[in-house]
PDB file of N, CA and C in Angstrom:
ATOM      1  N   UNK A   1      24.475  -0.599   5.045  1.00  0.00           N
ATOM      2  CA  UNK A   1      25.224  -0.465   3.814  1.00  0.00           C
ATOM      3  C   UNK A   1      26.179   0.692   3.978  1.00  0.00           C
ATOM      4  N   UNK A   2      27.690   0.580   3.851  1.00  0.00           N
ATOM      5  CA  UNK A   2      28.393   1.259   4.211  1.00  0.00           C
ATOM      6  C   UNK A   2      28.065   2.183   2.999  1.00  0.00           C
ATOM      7  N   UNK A   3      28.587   3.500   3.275  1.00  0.00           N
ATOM      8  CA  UNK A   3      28.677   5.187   2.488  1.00  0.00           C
ATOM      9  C   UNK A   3      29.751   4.854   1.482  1.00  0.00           C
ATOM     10  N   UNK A   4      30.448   3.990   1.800  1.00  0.00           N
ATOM     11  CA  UNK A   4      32.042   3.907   0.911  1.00  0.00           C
ATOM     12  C   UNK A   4      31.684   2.616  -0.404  1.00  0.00           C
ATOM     13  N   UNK A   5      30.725   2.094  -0.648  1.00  0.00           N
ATOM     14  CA  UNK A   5      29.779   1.232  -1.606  1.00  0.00           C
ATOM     15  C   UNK A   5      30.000   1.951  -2.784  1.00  0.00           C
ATOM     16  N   UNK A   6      30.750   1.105  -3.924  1.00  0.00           N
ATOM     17  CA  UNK A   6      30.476   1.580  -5.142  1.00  0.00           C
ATOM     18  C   UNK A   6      29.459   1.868  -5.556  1.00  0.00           C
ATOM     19  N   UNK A   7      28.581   2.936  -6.487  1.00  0.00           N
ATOM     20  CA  UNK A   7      27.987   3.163  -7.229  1.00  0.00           C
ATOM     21  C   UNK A   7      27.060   1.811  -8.106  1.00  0.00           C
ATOM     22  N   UNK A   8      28.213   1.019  -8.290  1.00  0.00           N
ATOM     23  CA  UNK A   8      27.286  -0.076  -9.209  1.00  0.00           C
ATOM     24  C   UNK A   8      27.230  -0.994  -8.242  1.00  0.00           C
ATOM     25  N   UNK A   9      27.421  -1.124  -7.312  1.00  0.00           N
ATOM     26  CA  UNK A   9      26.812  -2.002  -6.389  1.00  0.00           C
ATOM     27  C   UNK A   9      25.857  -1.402  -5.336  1.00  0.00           C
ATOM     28  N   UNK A  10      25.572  -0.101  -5.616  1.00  0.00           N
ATOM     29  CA  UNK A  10      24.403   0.575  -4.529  1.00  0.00           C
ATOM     30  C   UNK A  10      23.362   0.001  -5.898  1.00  0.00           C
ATOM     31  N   UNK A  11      23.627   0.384  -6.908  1.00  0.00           N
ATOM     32  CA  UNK A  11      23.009   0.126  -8.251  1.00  0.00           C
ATOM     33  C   UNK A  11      22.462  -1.087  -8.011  1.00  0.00           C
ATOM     34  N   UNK A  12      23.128  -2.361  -7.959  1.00  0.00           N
ATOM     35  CA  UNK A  12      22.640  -3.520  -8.093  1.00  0.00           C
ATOM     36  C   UNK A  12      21.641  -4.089  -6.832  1.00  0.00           C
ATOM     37  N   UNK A  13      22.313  -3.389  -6.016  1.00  0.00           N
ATOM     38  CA  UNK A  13      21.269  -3.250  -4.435  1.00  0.00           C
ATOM     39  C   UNK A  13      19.678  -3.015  -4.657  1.00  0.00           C
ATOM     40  N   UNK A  14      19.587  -1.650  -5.368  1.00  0.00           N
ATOM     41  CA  UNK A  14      18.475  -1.045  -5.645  1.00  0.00           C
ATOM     42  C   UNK A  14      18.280  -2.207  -6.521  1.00  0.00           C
ATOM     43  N   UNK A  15      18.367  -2.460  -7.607  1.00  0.00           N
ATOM     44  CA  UNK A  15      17.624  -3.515  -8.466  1.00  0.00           C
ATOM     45  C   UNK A  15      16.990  -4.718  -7.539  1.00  0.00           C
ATOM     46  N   UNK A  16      18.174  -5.006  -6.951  1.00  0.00           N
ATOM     47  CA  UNK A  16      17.233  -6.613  -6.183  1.00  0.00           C
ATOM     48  C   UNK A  16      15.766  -5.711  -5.645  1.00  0.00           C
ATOM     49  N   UNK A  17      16.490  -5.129  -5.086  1.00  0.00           N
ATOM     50  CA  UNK A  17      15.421  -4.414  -3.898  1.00  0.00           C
ATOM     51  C   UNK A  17      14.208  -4.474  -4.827  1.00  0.00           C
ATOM     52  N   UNK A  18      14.098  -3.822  -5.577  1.00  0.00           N
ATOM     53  CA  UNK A  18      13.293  -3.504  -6.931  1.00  0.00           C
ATOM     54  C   UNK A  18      12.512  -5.051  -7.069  1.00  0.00           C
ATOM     55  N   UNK A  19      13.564  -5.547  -7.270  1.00  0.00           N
ATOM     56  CA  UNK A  19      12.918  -6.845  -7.637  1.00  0.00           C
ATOM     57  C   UNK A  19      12.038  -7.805  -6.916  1.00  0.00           C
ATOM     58  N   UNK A  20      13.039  -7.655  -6.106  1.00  0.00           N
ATOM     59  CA  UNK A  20      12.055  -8.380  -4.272  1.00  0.00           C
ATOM     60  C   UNK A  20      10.400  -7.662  -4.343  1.00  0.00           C
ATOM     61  N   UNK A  21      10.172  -6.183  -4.121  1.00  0.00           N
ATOM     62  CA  UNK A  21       8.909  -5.759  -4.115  1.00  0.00           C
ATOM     63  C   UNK A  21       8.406  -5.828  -5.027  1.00  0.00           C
ATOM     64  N   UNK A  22       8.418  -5.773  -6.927  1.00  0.00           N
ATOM     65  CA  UNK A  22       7.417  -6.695  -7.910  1.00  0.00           C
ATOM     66  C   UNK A  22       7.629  -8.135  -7.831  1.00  0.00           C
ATOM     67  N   UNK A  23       8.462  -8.747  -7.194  1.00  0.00           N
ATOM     68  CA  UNK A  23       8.141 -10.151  -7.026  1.00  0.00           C
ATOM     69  C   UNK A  23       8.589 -10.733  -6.058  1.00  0.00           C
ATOM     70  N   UNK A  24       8.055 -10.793  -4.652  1.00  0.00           N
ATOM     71  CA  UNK A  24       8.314 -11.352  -3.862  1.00  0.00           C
ATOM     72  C   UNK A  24       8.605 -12.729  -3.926  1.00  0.00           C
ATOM     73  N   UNK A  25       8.045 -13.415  -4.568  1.00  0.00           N
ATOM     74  CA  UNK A  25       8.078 -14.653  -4.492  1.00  0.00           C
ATOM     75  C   UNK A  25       9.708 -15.483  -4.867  1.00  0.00           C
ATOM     76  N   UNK A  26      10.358 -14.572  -5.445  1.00  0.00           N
ATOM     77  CA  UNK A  26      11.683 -14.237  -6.196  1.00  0.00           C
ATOM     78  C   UNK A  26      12.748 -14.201  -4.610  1.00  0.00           C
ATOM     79  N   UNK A  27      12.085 -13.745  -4.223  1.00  0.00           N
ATOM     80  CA  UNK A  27      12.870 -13.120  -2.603  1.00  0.00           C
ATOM     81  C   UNK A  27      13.254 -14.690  -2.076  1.00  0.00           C
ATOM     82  N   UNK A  28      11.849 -15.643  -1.848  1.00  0.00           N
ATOM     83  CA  UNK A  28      11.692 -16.765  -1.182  1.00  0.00           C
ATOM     84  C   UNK A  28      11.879 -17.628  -1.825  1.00  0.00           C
ATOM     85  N   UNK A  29      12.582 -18.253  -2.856  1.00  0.00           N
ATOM     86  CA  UNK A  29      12.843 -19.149  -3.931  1.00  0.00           C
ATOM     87  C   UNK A  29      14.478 -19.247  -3.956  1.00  0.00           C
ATOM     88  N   UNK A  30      14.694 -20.915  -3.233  1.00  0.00           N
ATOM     89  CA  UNK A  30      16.407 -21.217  -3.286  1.00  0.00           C
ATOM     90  C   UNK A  30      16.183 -22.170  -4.446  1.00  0.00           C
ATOM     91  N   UNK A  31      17.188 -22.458  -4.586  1.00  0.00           N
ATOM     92  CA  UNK A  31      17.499 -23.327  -5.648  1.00  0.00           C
ATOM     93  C   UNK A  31      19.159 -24.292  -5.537  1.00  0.00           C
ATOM     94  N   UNK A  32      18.373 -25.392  -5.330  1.00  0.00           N
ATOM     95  CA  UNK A  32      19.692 -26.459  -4.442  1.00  0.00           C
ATOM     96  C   UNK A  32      19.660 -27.769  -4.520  1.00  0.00           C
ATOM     97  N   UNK A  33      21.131 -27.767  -5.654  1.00  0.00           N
ATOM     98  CA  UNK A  33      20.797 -29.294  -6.310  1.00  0.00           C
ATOM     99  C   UNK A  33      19.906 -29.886  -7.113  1.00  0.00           C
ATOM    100  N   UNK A  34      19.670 -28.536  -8.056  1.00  0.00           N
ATOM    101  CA  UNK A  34      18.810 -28.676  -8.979  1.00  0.00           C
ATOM    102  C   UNK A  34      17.184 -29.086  -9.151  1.00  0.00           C
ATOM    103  N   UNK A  35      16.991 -28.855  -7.494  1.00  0.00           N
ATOM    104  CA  UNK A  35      15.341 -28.817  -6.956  1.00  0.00           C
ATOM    105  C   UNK A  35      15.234 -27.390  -6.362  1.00  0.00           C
ATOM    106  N   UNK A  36      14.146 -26.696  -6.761  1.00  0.00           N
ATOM    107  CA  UNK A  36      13.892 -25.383  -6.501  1.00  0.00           C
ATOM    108  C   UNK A  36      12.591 -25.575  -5.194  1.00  0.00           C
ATOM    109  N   UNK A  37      12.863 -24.839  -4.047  1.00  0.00           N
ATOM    110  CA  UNK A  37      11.683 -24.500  -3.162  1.00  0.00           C
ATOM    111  C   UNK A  37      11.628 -23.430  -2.900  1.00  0.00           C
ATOM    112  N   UNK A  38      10.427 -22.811  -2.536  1.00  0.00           N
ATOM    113  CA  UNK A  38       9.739 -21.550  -1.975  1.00  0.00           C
ATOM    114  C   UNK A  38       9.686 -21.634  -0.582  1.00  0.00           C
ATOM    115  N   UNK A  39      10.228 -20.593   0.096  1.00  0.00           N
ATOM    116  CA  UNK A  39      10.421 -20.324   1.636  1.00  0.00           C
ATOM    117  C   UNK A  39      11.463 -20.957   2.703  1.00  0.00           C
ATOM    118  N   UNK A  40      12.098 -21.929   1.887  1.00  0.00           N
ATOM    119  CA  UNK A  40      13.011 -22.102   2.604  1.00  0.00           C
ATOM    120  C   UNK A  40      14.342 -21.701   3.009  1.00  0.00           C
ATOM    121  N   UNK A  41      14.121 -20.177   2.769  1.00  0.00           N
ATOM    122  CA  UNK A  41      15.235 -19.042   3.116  1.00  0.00           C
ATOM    123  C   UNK A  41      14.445 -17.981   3.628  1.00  0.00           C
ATOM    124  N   UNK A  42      13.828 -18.471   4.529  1.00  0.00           N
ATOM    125  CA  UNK A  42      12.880 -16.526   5.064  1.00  0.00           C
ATOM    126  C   UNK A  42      13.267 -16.502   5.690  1.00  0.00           C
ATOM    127  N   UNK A  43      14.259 -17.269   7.028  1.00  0.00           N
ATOM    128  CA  UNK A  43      14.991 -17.281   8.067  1.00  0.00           C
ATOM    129  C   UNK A  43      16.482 -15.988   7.154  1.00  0.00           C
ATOM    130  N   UNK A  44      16.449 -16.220   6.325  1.00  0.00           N
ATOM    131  CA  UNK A  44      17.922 -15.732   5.755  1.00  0.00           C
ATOM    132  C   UNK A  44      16.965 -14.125   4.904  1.00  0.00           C
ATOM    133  N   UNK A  45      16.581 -14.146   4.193  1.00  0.00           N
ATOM    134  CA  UNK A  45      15.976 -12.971   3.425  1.00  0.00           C
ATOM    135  C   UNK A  45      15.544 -11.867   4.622  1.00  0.00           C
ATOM    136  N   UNK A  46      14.168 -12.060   5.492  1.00  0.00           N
ATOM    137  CA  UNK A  46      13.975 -11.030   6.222  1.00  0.00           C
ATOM    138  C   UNK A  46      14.830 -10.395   7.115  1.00  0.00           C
ATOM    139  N   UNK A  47      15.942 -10.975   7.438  1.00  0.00           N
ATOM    140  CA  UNK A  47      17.052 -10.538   9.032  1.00  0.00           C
ATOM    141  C   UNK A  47      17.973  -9.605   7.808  1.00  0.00           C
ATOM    142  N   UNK A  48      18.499 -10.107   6.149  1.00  0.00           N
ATOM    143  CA  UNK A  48      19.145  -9.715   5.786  1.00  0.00           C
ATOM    144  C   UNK A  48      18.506  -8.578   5.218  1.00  0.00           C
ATOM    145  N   UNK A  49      17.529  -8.006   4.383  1.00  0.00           N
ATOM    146  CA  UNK A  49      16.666  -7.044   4.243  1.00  0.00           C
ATOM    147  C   UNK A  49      16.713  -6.107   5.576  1.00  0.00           C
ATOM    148  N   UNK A  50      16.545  -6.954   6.498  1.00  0.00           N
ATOM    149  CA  UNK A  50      15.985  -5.634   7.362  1.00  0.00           C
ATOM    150  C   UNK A  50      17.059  -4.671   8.105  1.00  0.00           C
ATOM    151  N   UNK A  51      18.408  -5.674   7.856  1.00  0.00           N
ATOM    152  CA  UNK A  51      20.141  -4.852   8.329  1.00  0.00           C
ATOM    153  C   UNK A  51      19.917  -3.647   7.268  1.00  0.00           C
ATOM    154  N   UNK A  52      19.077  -3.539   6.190  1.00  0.00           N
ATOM    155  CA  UNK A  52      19.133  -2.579   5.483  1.00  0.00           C
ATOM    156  C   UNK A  52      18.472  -1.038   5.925  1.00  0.00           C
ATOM    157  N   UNK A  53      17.404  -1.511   6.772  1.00  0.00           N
ATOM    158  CA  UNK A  53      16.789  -0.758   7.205  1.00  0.00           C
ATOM    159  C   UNK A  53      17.224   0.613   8.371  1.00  0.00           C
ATOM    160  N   UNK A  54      18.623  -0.029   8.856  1.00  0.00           N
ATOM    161  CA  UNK A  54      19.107   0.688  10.423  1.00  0.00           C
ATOM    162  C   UNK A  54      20.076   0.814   9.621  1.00  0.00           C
ATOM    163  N   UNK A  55      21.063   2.094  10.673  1.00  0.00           N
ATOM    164  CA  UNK A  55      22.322   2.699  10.308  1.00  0.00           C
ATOM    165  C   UNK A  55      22.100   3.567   9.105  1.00  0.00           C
ATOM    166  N   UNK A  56      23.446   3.848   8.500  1.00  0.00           N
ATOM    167  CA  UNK A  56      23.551   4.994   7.976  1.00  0.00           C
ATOM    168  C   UNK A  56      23.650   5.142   6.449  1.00  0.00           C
ATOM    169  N   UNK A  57      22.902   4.089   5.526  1.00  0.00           N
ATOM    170  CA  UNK A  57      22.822   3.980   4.543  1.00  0.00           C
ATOM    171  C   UNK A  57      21.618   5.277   3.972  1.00  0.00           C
ATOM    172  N   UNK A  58      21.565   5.038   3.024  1.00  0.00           N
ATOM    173  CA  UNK A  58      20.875   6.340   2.181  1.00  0.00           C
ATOM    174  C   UNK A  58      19.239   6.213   2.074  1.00  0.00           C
ATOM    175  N   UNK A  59      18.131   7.038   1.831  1.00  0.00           N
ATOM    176  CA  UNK A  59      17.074   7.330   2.477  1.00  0.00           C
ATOM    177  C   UNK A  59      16.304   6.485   1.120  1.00  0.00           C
ATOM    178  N   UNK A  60      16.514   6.690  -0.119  1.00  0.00           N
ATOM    179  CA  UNK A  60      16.214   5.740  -0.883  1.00  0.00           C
ATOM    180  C   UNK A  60      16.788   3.879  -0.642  1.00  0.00           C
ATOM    181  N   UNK A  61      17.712   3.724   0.012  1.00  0.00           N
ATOM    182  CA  UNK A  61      18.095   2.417  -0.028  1.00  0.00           C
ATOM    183  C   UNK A  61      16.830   1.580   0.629  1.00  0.00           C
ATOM    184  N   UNK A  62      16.764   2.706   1.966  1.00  0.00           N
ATOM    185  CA  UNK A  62      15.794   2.069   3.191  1.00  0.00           C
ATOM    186  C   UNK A  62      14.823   2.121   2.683  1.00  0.00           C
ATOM    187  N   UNK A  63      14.141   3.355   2.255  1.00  0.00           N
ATOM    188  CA  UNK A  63      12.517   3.335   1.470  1.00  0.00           C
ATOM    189  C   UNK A  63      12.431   2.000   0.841  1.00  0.00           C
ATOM    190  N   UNK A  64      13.259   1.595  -0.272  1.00  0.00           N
ATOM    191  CA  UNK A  64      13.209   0.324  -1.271  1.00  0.00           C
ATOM    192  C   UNK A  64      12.962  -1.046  -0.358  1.00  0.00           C
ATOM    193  N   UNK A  65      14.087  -0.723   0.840  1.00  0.00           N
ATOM    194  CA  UNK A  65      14.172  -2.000   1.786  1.00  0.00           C
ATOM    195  C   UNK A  65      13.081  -2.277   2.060  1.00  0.00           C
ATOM    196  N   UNK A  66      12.587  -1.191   2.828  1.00  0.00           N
ATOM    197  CA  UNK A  66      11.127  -1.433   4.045  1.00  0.00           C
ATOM    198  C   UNK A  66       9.937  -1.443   3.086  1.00  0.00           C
ATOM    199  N   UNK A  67       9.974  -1.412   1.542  1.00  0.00           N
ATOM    200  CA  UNK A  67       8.916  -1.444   0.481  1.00  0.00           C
ATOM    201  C   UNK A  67       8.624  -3.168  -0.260  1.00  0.00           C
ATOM    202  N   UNK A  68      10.290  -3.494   0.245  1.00  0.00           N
ATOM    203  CA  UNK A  68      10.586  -4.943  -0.258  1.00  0.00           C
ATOM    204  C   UNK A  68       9.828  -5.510   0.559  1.00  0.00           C
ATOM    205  N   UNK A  69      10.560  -5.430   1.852  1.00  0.00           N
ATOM    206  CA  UNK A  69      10.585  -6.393   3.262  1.00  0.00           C
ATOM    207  C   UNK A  69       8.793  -6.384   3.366  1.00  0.00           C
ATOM    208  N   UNK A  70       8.064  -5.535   3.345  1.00  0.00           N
ATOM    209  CA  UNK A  70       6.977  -5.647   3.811  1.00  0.00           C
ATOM    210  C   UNK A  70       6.086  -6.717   2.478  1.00  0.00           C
ATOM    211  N   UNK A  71       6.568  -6.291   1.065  1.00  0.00           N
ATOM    212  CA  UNK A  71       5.780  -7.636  -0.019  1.00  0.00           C
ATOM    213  C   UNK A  71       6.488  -8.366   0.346  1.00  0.00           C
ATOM    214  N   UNK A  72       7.505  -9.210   1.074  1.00  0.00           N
ATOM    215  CA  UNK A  72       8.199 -10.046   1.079  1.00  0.00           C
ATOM    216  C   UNK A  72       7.170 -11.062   2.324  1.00  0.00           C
ATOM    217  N   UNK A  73       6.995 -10.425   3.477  1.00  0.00           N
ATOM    218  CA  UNK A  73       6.238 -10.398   4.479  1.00  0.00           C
ATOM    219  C   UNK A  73       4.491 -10.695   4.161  1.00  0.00           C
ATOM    220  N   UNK A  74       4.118  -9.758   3.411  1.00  0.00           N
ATOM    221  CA  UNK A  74       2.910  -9.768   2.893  1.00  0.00           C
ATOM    222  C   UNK A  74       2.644 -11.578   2.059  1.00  0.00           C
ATOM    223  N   UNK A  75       4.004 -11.398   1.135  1.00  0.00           N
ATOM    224  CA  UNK A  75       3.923 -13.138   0.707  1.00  0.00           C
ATOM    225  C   UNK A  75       3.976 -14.435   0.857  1.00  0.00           C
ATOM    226  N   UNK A  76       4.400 -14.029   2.559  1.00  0.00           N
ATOM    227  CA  UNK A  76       4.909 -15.018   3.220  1.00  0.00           C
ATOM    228  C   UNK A  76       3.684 -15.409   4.039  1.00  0.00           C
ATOM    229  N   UNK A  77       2.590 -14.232   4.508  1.00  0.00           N
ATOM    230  CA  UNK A  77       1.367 -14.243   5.123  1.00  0.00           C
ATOM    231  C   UNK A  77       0.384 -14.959   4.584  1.00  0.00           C
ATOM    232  N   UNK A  78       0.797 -14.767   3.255  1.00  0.00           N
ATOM    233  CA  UNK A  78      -0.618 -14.929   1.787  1.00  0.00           C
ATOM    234  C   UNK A  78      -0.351 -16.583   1.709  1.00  0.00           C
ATOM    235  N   UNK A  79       0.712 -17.263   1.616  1.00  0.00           N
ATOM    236  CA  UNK A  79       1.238 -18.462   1.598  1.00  0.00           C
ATOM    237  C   UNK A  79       0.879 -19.132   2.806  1.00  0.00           C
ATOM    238  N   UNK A  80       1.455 -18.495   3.951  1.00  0.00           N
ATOM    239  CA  UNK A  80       0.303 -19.776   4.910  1.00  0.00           C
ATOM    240  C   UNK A  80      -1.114 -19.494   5.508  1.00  0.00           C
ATOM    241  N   UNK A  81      -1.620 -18.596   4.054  1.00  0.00           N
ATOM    242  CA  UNK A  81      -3.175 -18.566   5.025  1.00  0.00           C
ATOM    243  C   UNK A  81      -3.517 -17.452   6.229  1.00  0.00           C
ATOM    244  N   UNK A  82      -2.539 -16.718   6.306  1.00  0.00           N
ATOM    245  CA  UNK A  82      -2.483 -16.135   7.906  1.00  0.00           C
ATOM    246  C   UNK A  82      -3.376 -14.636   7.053  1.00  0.00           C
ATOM    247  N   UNK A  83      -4.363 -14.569   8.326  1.00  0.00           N
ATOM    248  CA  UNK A  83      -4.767 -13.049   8.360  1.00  0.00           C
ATOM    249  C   UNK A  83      -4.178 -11.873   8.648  1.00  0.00           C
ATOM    250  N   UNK A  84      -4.511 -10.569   8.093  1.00  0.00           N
ATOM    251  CA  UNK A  84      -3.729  -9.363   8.761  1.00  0.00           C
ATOM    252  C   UNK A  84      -3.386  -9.111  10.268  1.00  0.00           C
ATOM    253  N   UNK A  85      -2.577  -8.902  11.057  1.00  0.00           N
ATOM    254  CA  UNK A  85      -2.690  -8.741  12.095  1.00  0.00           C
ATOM    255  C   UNK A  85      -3.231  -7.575  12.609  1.00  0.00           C
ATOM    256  N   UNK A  86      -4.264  -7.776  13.327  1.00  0.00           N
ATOM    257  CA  UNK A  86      -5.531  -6.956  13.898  1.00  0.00           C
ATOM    258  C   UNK A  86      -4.818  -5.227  14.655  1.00  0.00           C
ATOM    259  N   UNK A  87      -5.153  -4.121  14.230  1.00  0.00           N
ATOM    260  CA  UNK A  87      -4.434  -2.940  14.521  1.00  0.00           C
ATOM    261  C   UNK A  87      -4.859  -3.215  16.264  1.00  0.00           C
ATOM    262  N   UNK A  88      -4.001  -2.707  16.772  1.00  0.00           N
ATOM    263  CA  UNK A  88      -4.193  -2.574  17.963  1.00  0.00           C
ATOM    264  C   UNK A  88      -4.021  -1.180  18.456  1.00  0.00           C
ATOM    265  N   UNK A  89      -4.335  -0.612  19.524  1.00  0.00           N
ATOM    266  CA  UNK A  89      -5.150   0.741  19.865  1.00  0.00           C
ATOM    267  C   UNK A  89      -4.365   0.548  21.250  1.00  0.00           C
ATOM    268  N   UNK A  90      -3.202   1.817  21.289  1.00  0.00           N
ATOM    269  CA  UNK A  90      -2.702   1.844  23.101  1.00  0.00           C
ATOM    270  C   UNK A  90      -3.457   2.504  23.756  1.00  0.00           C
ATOM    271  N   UNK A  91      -4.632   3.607  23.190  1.00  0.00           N
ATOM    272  CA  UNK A  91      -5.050   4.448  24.006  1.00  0.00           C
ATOM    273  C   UNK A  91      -5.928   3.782  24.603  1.00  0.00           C
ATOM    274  N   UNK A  92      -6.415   2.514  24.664  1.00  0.00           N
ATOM    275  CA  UNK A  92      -7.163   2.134  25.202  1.00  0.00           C
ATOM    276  C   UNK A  92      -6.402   1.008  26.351  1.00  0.00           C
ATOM    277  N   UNK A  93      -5.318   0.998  26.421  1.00  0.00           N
ATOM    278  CA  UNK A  93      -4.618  -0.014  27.438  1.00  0.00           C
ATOM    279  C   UNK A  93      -3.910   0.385  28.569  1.00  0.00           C
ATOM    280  N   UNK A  94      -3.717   1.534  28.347  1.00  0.00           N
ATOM    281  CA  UNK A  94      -3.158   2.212  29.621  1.00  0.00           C
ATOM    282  C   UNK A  94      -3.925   3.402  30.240  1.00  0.00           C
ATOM    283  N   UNK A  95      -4.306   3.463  31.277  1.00  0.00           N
ATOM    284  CA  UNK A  95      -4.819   4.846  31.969  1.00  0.00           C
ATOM    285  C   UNK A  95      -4.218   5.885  31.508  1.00  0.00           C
ATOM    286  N   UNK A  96      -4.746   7.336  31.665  1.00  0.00           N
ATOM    287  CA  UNK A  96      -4.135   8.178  31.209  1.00  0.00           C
ATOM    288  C   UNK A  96      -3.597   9.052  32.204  1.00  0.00           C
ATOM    289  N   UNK A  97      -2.847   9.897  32.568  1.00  0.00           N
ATOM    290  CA  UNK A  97      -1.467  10.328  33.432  1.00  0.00           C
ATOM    291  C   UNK A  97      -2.053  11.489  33.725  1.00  0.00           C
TER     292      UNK A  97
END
C-alpha cells in the first residue's frame, strides 16, 4: 500500500480488514449472477491480503492484514475439516555446529 494513499481509503482498507477478521466468512463469499458461493475466491483473497503484508505500508495496516489473513485461513481450515498443522521443532533436525 503505497504512503501517498488517501486517508479515506487507508480508512476504508482498515475497515475491510476489520471486517475480514470478525467475519471471515465475508472474505470467502462471491456473488455472481445472482448465485452466491463460499470459497470460490481464496485463490484471489489470500495472495491479495498478503501483498499487504510486505513493503512499506504502515505497522497498523500489516498488524490488521496478518490478523485478517490468518481468520481468513483459520476459516478456510475449519471448512474442509483440516487439522492444525502440527508445530514442528528444528532443533531437533539438524546437528548442532
Amino acid at each position: 500500500m503505497s504512503s501517498e494513499a488517501s486517508p479515506s481509503l487507508l480508512d476504508l482498507l482498515m475497515d475491510i480488514l476489520k471486517l475480514y477478521e470478525q467475519d471471515p466468512i465475508f472474505a470467502l463469499t462471491s456473488t455472481t449472477g445472482g448465485s452466491t458461493k463460499v470459497g470460490d475466491n481464496v485463490d484471489q483473497v489470500v495472495p491479495l491480503i498478503s501483498t499487504l503484508l510486505v513493503g512499506s505500508g504502515s505497522d497498523t495496516i500489516k498488524l490488521h492484514a496478518k490478523s485478517a489473513l490468518l481468520a481468513v485461513l483459520d476459516q478456510v481450515r475449519s471448512e474442509l475439516g483440516v487439522e492444525a498443522v502440527p508445530e514442528v521443532h528444528t532443533s531437533n533436525m539438524w546437528p548442532a555446529m
